[in-house]
Protein backbone atom coordinates (compact mmCIF):
# COMPACT_ATOMS: atom_id res chain seq x y z
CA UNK A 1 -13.85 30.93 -17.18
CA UNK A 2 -11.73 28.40 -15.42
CA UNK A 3 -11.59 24.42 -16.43
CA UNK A 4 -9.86 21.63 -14.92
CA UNK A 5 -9.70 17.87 -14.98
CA UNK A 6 -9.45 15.95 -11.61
CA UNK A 7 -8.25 12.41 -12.19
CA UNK A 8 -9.40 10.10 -9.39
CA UNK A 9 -8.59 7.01 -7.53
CA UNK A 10 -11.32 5.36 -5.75
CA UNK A 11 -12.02 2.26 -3.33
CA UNK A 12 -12.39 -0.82 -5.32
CA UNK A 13 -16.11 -1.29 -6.05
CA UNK A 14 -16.68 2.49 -5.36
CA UNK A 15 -16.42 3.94 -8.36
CA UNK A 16 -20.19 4.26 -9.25
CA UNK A 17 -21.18 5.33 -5.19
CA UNK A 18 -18.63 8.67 -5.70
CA UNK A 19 -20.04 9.25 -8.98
CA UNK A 20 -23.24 9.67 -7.88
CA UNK A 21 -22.21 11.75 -4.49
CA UNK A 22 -19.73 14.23 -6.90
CA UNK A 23 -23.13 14.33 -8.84
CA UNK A 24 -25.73 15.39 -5.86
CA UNK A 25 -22.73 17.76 -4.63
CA UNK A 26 -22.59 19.69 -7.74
CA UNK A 27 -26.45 19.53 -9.70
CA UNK A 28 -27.49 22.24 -7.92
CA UNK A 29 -24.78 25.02 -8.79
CA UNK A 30 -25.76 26.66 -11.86
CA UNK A 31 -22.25 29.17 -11.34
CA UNK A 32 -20.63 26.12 -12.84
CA UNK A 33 -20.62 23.31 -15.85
CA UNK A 34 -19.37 19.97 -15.60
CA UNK A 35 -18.69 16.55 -16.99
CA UNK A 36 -18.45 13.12 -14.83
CA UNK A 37 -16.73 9.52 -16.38
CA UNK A 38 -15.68 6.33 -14.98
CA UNK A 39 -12.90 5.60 -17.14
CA UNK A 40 -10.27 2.74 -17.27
CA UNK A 41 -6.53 2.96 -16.80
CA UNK A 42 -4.74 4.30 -14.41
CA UNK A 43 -7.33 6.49 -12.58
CA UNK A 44 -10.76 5.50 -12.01
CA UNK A 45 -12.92 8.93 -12.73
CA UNK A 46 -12.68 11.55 -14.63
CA UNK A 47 -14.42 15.34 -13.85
CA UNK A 48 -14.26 18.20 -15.79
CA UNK A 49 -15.44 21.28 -13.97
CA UNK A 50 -15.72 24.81 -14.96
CA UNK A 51 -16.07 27.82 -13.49
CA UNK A 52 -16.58 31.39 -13.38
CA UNK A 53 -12.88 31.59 -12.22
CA UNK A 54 -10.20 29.90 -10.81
CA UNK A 55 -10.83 30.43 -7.05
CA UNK A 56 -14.39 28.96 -7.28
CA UNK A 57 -13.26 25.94 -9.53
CA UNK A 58 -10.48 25.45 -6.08
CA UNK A 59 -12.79 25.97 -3.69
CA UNK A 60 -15.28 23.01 -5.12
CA UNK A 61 -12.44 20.94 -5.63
CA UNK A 62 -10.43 21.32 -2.90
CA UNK A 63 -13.60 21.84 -0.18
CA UNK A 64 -16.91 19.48 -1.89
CA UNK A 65 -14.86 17.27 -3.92
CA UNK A 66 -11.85 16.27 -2.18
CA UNK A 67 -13.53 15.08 1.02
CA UNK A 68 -16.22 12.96 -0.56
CA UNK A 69 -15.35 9.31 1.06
CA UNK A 70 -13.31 6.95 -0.86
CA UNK A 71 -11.20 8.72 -2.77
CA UNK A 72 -7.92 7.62 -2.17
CA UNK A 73 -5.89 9.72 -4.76
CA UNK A 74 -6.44 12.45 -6.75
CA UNK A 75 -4.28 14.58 -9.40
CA UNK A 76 -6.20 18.29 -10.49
CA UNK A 77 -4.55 19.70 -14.12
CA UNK A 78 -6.23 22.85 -14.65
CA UNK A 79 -6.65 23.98 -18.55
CA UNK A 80 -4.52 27.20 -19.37
């Protein structure tokens, strides 16, 4: 199994709208497990995502996550 957390930055007033799209993106994969926060600080979301292994976990980060509209910044530290 492969985890990671991916800390994002969002649009201002956003927050809730990429939520919800990270949300519909990943319900439907049962290969995977996954926890979704807004938080406060310095980043704006929090997701922690596993996987069956670590190509899968980058491939839904880097492919259905990444490119979801307003996220301005985001910082992936995988668990080891």
């Amino acid at each position: 199994m492969s985890t990671a957390y991916f800390l994002m930055n969002v649009r201002l007033n956003h927050e809730i709208e990429v939520i919800q799209e990270i949300k519909k993106t990943l319900e439907n994969n049962i290969m995977l497990d996954y926890e979704i926060q807004g938080i406060l600080g310095v980043y704006d979301i929090i997701l922690k995502i596993t996987t069956k292994n670590d190509d899968e976990l980058k491939h839904i980060l880097l492919q259905k996550i990444k490119p979801i509209n307003h996220i301005q910044y985001a910082m992936t530290m995988m668990v080891i």
